[in-house]
C-alpha atoms as a PDB file:
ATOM      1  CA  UNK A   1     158.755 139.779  88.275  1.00  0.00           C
ATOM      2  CA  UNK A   2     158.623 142.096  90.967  1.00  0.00           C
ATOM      3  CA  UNK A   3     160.022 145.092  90.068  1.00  0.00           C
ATOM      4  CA  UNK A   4     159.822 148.110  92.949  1.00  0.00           C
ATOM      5  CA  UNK A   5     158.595 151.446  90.810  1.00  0.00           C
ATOM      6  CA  UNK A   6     157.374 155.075  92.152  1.00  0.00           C
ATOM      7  CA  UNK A   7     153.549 153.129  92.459  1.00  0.00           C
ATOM      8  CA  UNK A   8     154.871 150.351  94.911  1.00  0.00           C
ATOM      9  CA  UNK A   9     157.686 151.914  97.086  1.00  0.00           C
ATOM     10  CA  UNK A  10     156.962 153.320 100.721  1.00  0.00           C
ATOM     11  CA  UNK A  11     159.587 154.380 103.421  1.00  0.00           C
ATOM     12  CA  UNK A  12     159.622 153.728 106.918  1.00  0.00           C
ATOM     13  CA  UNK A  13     158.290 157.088 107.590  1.00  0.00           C
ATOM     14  CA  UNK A  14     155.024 156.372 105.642  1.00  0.00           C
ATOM     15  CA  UNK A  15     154.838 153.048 107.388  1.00  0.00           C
ATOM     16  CA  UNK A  16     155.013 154.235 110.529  1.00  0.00           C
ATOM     17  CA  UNK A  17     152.343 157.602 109.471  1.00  0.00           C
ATOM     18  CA  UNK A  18     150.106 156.060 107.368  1.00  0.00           C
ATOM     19  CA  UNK A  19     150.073 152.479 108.351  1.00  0.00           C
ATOM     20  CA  UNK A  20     146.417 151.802 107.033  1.00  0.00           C
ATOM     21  CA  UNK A  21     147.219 153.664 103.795  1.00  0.00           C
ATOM     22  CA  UNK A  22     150.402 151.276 103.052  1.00  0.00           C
ATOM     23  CA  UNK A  23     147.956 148.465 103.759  1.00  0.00           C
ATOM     24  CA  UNK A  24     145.660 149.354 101.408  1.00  0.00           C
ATOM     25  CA  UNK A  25     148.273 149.855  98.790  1.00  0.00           C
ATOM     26  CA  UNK A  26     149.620 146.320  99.274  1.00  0.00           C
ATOM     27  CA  UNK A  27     145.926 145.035  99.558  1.00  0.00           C
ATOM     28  CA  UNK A  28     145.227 146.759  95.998  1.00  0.00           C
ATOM     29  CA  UNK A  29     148.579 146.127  94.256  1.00  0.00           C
ATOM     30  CA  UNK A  30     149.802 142.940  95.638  1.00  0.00           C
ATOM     31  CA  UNK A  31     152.663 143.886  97.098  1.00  0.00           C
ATOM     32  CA  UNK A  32     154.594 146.805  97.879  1.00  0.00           C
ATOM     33  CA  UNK A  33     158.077 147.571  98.912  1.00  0.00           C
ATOM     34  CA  UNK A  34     159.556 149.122 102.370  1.00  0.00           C
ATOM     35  CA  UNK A  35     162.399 150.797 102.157  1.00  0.00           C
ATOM     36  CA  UNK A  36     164.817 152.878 104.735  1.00  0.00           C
ATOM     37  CA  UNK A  37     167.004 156.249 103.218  1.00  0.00           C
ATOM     38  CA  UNK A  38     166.880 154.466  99.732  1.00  0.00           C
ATOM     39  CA  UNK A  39     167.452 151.103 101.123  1.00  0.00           C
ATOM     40  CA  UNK A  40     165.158 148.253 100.301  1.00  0.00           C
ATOM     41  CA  UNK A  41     164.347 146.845 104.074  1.00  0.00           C
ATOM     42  CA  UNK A  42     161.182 144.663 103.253  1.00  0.00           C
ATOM     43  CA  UNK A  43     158.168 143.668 101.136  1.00  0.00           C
ATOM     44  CA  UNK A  44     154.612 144.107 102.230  1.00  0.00           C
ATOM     45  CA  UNK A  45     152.101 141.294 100.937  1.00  0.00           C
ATOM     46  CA  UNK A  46     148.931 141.221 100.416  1.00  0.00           C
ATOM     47  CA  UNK A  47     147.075 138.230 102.059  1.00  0.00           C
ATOM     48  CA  UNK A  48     146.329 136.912  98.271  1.00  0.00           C
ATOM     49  CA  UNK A  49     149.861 136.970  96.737  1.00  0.00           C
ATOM     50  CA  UNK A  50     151.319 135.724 100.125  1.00  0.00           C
ATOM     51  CA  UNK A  51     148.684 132.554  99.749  1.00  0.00           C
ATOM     52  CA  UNK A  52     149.327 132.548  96.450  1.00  0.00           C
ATOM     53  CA  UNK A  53     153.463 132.421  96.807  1.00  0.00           C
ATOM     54  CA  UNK A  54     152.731 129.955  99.460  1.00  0.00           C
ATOM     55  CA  UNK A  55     150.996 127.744  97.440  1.00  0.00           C
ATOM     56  CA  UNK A  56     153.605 127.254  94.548  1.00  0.00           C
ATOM     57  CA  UNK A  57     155.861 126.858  97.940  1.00  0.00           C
ATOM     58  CA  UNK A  58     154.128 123.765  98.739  1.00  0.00           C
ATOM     59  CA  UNK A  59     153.215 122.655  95.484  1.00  0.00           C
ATOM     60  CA  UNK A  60     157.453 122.707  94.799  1.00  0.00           C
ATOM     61  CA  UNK A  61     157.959 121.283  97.602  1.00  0.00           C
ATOM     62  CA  UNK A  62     155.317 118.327  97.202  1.00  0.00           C
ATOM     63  CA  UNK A  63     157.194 117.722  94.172  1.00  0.00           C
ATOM     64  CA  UNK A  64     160.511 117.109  95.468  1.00  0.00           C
ATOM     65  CA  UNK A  65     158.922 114.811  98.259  1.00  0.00           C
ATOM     66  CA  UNK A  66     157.725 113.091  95.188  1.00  0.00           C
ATOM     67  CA  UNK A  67     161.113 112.914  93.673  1.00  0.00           C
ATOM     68  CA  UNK A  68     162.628 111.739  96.541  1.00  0.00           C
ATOM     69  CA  UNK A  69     160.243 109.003  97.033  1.00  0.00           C
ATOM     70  CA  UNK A  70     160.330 107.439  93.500  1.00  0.00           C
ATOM     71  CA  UNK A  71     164.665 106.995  94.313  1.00  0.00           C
ATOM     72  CA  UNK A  72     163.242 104.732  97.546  1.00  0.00           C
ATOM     73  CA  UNK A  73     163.356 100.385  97.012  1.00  0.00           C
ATOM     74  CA  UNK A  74     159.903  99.458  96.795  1.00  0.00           C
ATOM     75  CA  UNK A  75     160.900  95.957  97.314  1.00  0.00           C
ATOM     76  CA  UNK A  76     159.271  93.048  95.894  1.00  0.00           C
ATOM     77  CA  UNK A  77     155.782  93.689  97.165  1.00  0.00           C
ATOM     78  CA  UNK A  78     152.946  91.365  97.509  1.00  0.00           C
ATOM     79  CA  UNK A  79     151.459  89.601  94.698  1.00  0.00           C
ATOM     80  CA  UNK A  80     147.632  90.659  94.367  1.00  0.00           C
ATOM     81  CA  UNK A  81     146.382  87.084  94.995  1.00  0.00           C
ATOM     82  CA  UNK A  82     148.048  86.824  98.332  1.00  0.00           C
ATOM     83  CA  UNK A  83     146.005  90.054  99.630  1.00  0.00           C
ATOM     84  CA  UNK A  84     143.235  88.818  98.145  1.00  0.00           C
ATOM     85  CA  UNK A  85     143.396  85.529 100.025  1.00  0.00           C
ATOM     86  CA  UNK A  86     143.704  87.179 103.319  1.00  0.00           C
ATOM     87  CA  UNK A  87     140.325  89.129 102.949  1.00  0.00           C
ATOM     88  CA  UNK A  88     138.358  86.475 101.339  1.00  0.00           C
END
């Protein structure tokens, strides 16, 4: 879970200051969190975790493709010896 504690928190200010430095933090922890006079504004990825949440994304969402086609009429189909026919 992500969980924002004293290691992963920046404000605006030290986005804005330190840019490079809040990089590096989200590079090295995974993420880290951007907030504005104790408001939570944003979330800073790292490349990695963001390909890594987008991933699962697509993985979830190749599953519910799947889903969706297994409700779909398949119809009768072809026997095999009717293809086979037309390529021999």
């Amino acid at each position: 879970m992500l969980i924002p504690t004293k290691n992963n928190t920046k404000s605006i200010t030290d986005l804005r200051e330190d840019t490079l430095s809040v990089l590096r933090d989200a590079d090295r922890l995974g993420h880290v969190y951007i907030f504005n006079r104790s408001d939570p504004t944003g979330v800073l990825l790292s490349v990695e975790e963001f390909t890594f949440f987008q991933e699962i994304l697509e993985e979830r969402q190749d599953m519910l493709d799947a889903m969706e086609l297994e409700k779909e009429d398949r119809g009768d189909g072809i026997p095999i010896e009717e293809i086979k026919k037309e390529f021999l």
